[in-house]
C-alpha atoms as a PDB file:
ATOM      1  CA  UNK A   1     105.934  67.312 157.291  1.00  0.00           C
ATOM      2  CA  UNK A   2     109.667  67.992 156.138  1.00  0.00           C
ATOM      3  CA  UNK A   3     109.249  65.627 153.433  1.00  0.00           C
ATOM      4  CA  UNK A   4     105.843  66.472 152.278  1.00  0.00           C
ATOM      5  CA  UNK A   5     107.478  70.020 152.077  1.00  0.00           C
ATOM      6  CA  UNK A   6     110.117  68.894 150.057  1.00  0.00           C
ATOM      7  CA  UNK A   7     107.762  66.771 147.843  1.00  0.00           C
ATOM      8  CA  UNK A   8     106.240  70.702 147.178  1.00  0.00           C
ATOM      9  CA  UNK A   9     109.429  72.122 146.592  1.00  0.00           C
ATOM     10  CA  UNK A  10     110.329  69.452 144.102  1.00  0.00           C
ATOM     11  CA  UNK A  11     107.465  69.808 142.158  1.00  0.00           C
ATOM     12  CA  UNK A  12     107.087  73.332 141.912  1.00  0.00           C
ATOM     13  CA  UNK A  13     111.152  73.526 140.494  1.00  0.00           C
ATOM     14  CA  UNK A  14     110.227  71.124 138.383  1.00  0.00           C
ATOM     15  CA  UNK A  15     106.848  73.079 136.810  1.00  0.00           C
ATOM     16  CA  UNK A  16     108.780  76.205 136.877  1.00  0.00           C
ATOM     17  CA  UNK A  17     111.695  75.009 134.793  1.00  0.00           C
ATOM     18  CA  UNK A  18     109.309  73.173 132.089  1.00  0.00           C
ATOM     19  CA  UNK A  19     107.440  76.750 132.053  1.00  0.00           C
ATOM     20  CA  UNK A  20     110.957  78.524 131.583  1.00  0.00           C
ATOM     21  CA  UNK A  21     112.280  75.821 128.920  1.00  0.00           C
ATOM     22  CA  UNK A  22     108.608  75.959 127.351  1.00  0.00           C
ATOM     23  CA  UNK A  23     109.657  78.057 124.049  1.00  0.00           C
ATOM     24  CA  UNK A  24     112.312  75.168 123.570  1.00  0.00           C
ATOM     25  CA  UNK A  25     109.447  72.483 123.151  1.00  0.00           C
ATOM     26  CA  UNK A  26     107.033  75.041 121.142  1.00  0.00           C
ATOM     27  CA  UNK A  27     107.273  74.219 117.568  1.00  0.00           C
ATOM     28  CA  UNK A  28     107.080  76.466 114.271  1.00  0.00           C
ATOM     29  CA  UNK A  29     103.966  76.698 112.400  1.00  0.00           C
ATOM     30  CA  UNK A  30     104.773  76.433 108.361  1.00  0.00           C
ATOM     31  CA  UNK A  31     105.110  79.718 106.804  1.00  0.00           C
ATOM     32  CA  UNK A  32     105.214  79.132 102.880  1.00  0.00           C
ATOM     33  CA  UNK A  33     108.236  80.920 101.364  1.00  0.00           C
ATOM     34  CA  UNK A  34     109.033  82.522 104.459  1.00  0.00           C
ATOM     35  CA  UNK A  35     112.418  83.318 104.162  1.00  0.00           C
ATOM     36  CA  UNK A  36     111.270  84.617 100.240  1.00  0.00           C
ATOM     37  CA  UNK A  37     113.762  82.146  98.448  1.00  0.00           C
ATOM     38  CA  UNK A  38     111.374  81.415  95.493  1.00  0.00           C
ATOM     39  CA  UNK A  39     111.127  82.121  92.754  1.00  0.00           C
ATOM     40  CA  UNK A  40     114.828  81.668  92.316  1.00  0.00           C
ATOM     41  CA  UNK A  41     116.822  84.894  91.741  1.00  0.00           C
ATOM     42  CA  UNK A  42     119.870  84.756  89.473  1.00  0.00           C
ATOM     43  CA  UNK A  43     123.027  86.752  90.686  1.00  0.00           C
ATOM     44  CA  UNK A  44     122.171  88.847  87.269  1.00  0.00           C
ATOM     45  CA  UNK A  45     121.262  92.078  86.557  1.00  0.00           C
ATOM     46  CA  UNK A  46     118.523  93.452  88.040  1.00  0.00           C
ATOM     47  CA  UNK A  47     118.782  90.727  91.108  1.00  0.00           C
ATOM     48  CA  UNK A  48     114.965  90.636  91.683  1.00  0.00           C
ATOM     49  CA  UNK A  49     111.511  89.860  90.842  1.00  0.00           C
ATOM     50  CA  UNK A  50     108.594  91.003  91.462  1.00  0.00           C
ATOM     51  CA  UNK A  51     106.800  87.577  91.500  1.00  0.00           C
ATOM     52  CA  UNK A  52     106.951  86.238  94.662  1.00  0.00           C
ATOM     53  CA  UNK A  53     105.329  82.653  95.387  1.00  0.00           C
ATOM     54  CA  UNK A  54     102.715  81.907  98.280  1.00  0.00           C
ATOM     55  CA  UNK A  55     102.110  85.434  99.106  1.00  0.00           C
ATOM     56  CA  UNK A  56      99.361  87.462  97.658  1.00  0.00           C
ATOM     57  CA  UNK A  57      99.274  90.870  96.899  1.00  0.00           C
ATOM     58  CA  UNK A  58      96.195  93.477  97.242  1.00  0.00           C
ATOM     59  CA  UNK A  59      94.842  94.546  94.096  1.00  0.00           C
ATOM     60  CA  UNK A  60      95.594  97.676  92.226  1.00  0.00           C
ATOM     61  CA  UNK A  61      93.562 100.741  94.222  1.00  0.00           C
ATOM     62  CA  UNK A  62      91.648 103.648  92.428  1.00  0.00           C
ATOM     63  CA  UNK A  63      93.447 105.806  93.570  1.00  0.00           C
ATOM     64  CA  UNK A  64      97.163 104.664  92.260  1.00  0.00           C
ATOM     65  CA  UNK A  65      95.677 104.646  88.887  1.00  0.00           C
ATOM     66  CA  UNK A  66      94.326 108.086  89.197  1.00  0.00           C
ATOM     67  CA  UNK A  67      97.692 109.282  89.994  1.00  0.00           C
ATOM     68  CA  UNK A  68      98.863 108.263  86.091  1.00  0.00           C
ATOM     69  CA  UNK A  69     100.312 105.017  87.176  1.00  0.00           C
ATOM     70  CA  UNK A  70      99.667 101.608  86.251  1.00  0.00           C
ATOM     71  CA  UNK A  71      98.620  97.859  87.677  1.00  0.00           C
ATOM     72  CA  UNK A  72     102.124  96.724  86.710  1.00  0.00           C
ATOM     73  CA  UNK A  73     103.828  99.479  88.543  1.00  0.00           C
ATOM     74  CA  UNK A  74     101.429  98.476  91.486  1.00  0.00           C
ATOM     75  CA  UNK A  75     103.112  94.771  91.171  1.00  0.00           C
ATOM     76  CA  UNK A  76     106.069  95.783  90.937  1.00  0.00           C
ATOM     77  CA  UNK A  77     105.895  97.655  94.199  1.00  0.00           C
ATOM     78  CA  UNK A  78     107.160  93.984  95.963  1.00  0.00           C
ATOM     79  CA  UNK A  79     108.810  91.278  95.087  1.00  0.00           C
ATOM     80  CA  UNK A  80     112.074  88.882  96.157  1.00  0.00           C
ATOM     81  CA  UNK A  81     115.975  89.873  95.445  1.00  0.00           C
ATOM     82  CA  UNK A  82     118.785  88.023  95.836  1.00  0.00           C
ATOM     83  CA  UNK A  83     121.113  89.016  98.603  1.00  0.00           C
ATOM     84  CA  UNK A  84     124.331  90.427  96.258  1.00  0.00           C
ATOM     85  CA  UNK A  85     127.677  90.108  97.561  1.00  0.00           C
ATOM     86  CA  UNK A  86     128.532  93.889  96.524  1.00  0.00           C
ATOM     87  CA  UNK A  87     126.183  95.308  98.713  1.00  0.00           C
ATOM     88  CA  UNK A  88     125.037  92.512 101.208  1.00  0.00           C
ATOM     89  CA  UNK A  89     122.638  92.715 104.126  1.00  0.00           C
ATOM     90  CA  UNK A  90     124.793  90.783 106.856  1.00  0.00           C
ATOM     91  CA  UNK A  91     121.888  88.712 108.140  1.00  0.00           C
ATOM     92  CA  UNK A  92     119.384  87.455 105.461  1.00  0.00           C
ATOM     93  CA  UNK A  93     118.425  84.111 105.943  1.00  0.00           C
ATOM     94  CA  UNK A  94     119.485  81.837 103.181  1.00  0.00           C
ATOM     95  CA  UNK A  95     119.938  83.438  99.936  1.00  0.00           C
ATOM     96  CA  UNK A  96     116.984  86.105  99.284  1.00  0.00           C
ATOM     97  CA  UNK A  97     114.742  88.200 101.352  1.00  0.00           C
ATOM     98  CA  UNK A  98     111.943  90.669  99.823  1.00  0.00           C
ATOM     99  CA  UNK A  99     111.661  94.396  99.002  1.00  0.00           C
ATOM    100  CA  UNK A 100     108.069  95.999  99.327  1.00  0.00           C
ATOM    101  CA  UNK A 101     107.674 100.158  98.447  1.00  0.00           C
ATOM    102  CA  UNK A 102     106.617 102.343 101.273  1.00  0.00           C
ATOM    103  CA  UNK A 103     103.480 103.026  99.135  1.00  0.00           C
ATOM    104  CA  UNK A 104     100.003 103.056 101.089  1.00  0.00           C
ATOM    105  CA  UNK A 105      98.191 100.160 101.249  1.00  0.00           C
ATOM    106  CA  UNK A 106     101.200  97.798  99.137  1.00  0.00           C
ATOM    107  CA  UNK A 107     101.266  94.696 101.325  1.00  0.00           C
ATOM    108  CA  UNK A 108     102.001  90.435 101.213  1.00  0.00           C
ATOM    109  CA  UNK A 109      99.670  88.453 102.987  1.00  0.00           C
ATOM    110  CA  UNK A 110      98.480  84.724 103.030  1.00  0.00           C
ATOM    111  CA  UNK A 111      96.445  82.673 104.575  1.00  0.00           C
ATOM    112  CA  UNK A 112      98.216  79.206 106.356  1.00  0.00           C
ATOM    113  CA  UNK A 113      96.707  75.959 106.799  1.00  0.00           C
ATOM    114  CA  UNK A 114      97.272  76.610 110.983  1.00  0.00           C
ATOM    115  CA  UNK A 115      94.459  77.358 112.897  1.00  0.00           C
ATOM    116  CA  UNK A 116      94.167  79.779 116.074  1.00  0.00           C
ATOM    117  CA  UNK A 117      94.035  76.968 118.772  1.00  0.00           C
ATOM    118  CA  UNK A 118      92.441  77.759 122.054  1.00  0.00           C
ATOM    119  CA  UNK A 119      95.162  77.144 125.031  1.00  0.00           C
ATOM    120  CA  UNK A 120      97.898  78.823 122.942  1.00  0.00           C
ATOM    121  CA  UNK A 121      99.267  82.122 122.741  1.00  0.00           C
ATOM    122  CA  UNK A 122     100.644  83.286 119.079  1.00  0.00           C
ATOM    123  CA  UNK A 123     104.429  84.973 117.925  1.00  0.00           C
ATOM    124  CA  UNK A 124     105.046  86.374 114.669  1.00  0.00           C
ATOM    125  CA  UNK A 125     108.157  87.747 113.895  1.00  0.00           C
ATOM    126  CA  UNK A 126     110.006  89.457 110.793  1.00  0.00           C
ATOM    127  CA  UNK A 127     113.281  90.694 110.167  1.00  0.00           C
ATOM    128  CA  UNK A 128     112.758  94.165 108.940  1.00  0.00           C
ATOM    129  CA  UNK A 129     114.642  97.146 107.583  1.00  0.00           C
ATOM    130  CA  UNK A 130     114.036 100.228 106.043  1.00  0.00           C
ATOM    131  CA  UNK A 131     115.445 103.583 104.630  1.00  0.00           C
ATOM    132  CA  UNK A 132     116.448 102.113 100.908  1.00  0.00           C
ATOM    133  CA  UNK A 133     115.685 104.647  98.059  1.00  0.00           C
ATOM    134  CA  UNK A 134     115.823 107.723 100.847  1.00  0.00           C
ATOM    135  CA  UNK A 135     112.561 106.652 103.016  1.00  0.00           C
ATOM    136  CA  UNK A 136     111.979 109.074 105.711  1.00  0.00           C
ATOM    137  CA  UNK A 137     112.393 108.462 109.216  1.00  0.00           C
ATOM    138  CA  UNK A 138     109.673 108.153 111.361  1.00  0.00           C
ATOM    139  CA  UNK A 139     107.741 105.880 108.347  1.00  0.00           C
ATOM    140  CA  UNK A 140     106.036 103.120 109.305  1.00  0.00           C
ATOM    141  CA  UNK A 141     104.659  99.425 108.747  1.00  0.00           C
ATOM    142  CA  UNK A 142     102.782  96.962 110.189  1.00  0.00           C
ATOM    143  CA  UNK A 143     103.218  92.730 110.793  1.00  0.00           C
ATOM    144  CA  UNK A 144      99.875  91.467 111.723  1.00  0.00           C
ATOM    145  CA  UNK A 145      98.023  88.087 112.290  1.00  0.00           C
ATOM    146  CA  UNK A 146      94.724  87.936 110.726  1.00  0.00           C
ATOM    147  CA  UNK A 147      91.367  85.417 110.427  1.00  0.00           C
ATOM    148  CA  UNK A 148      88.344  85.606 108.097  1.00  0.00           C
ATOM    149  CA  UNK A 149      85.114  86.144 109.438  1.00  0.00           C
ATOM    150  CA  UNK A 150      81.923  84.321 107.900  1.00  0.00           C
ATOM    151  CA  UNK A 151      81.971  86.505 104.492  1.00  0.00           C
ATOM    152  CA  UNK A 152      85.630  86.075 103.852  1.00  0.00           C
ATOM    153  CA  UNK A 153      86.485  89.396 105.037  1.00  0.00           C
ATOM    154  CA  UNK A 154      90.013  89.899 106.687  1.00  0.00           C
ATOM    155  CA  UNK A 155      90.151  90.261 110.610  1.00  0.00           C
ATOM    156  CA  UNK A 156      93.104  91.882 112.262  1.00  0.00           C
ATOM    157  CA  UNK A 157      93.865  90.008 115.657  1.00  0.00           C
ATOM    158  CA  UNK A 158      96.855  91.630 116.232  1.00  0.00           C
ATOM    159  CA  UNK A 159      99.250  94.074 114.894  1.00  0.00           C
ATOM    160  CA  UNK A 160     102.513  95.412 116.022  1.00  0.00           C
ATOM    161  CA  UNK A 161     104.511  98.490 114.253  1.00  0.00           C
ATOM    162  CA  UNK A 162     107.783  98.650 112.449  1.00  0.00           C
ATOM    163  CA  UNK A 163     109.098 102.076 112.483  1.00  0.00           C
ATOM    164  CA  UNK A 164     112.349 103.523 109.728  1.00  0.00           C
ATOM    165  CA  UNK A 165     115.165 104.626 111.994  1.00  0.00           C
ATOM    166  CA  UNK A 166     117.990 104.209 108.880  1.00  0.00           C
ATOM    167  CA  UNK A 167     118.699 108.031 108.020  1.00  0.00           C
ATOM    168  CA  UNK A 168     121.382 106.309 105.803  1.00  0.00           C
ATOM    169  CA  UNK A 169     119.652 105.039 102.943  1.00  0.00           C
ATOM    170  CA  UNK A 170     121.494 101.671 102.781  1.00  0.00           C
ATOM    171  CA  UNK A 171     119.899  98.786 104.223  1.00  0.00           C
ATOM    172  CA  UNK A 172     123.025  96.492 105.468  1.00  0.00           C
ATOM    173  CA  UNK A 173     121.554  94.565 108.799  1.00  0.00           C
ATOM    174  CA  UNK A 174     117.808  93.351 109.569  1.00  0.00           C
ATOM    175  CA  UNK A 175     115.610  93.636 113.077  1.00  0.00           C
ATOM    176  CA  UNK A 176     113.973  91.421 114.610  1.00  0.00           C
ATOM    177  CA  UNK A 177     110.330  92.472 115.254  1.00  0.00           C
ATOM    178  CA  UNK A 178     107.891  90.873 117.006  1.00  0.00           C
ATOM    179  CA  UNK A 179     103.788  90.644 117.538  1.00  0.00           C
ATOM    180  CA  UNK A 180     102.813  88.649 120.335  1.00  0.00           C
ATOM    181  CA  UNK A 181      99.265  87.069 120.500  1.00  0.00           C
ATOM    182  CA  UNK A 182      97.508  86.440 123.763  1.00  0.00           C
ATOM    183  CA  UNK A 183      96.618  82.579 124.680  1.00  0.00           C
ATOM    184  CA  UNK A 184      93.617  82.101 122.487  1.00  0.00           C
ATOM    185  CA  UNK A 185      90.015  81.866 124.949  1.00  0.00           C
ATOM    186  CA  UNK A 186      87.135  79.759 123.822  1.00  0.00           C
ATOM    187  CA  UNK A 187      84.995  83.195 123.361  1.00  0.00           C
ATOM    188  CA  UNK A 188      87.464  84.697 121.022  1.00  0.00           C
ATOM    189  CA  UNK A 189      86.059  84.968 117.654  1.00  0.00           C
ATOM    190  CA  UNK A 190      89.482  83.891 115.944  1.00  0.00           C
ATOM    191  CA  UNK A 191      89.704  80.613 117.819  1.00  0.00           C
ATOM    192  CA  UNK A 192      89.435  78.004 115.171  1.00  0.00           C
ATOM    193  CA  UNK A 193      89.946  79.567 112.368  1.00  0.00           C
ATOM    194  CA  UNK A 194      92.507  79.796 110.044  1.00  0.00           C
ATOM    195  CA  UNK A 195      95.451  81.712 110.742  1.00  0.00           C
ATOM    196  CA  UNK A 196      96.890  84.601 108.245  1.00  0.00           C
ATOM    197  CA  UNK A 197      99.985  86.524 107.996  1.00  0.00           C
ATOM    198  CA  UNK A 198     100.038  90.124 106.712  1.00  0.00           C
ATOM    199  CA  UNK A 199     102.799  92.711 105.943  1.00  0.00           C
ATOM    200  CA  UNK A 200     101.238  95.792 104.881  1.00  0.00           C
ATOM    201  CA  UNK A 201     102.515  99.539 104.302  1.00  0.00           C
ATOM    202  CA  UNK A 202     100.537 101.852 106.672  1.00  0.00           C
ATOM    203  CA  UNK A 203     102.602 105.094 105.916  1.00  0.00           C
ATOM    204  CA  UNK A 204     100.840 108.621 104.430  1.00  0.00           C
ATOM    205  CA  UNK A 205     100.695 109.223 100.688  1.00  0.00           C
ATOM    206  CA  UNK A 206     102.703 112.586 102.073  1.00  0.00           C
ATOM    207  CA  UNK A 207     105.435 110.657 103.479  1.00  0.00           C
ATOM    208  CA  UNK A 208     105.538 107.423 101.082  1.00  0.00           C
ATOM    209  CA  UNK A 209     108.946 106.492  99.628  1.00  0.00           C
ATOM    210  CA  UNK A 210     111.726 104.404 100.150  1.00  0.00           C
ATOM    211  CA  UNK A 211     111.271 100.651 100.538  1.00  0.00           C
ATOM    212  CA  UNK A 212     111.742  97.917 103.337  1.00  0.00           C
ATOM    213  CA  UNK A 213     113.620  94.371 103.412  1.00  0.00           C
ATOM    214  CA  UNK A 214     111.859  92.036 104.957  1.00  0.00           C
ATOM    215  CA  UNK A 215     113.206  88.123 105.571  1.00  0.00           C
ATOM    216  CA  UNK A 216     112.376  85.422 108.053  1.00  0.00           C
ATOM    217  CA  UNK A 217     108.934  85.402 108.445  1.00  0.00           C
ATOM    218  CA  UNK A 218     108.543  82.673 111.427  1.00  0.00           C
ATOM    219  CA  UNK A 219     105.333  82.037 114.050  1.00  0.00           C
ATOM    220  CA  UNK A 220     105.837  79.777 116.415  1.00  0.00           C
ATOM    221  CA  UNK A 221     102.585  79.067 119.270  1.00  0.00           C
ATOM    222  CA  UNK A 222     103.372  78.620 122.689  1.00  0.00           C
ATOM    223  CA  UNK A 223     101.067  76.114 124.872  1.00  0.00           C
ATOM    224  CA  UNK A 224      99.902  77.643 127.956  1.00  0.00           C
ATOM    225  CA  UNK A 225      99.438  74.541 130.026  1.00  0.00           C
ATOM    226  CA  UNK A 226     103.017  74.461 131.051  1.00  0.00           C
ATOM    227  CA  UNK A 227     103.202  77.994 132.391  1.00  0.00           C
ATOM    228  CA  UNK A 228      99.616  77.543 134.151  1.00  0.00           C
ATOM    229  CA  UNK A 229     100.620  74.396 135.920  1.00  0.00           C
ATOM    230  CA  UNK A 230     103.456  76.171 137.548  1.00  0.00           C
ATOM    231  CA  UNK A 231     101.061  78.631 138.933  1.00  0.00           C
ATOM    232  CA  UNK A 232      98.641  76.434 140.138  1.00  0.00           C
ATOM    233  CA  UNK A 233     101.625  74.109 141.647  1.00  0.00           C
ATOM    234  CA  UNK A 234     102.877  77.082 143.327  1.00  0.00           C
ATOM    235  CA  UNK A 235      99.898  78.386 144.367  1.00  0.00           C
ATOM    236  CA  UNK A 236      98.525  74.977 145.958  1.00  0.00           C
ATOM    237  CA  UNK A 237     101.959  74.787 147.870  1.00  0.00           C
ATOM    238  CA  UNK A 238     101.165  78.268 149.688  1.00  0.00           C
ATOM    239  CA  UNK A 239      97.791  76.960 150.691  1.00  0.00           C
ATOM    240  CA  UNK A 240      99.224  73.809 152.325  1.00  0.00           C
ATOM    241  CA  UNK A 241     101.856  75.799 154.216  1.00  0.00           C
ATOM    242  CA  UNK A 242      99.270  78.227 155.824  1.00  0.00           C
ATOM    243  CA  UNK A 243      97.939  75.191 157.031  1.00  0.00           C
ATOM    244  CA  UNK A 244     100.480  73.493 158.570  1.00  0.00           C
END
């Protein structure tokens, strides 16, 4: 019996250290122009664009042109900027990262060739600053993960909220922020389908102003099987030492 118990032990260290080293093996799902380093930006006056590649914008609202303003002023609510060595941001990946207005409704979003696989659980995360231009605190934004239902229609899965605490105006270091996706069940209406990323400005026409930096745009899935194994392991070892 001592070495049956020891067989047990073995195995459940083992299952619980591939569950605990289990991010390691995860990979990265493919987020086009993720970090926001194209188009190129010259180190040139004005230092940005607002063209940004692989990521869509949402079209001009009613209600932006019935405040006197225009579809290119809409555009040019987001775009890229290169990272200037005058006024840097001490942890943008690579060279650029992207500025989007605290305006309702201005967002980037696009839709990846990954799918929501059932048996995996789903991590999105951005680094994120506000307070540029004199944004209030308190303003926020949202990172989501998104699928289309059967008429093309946008489907939030999950959403988790950024939130301006920079009184200072100057945007000189970036936050991690993170959504985290439960493991995907065979009766979830998202499993299978394709998976989209969304940044989108959820603040009050009262309280809009101000823009964000966001960079680093990364989703990585994490299997479940690893994690459930353990459990099961470690559960089937209590069972056989009740009996003996």
């Amino acid at each position: 019996m001592q070495v049956q118990r020891g067989a047990v032990a073995t195995l459940v260290g083992a299952a619980m250290a591939a569950a605990i080293a289990q991010p390691l093996w995860a990979g990265v799902i493919n987020v086009p122009n993720g970090s926001f380093e194209s188009p190129y930006v010259d180190m040139v006056s004005p230092y940005a664009t607002s063209t940004i590649n692989d990521w869509q914008k949402a079209p001009v609202p009613a209600w932006w042109l019935g405040l006197g303003y225009n579809a290119q002023q809409w555009s040019d609510s987001a775009g890229v900027f290169v990272n200037v060595p005058f006024a840097p941001i001490d942890n943008v990946y690579g060279r650029q990262a992207a500025f989007v207005f605290a305006t309702p409704g201005v967002e980037l979003f696009q839709d990846l060739t990954a799918t929501f696989e059932v048996g995996q659980s789903y991590h999105l995360t951005v680094g994120i600053e506000g307070g540029g231009y004199g944004m209030l605190v308190g303003v926020p934004m949202e990172i989501r993960l998104y699928y289309r239902d059967g008429s093309g229609n946008r489907v939030t899965v999950g959403a988790a909220i950024a939130t301006n605490a920079n009184p200072t105006g100057v945007v000189t270091h970036l936050t991690d922020y993170q959504l985290d996706i439960p493991v995907v069940a065979t009766g979830d209406a998202w499993a299978g389908k394709t998976i989209g990323v969304q940044l989108i400005q959820t603040v009050d026409l009262q309280e809009a102003g101000g823009f964000w930096v966001l960079d680093n745009v990364r989703l990585t899935p994490e299997p479940a099987t690893l994690g459930l194994l353990a459990l099961g392991i470690a559960g089937w070892s209590v069972r056989r030492r009740r009996r003996t």
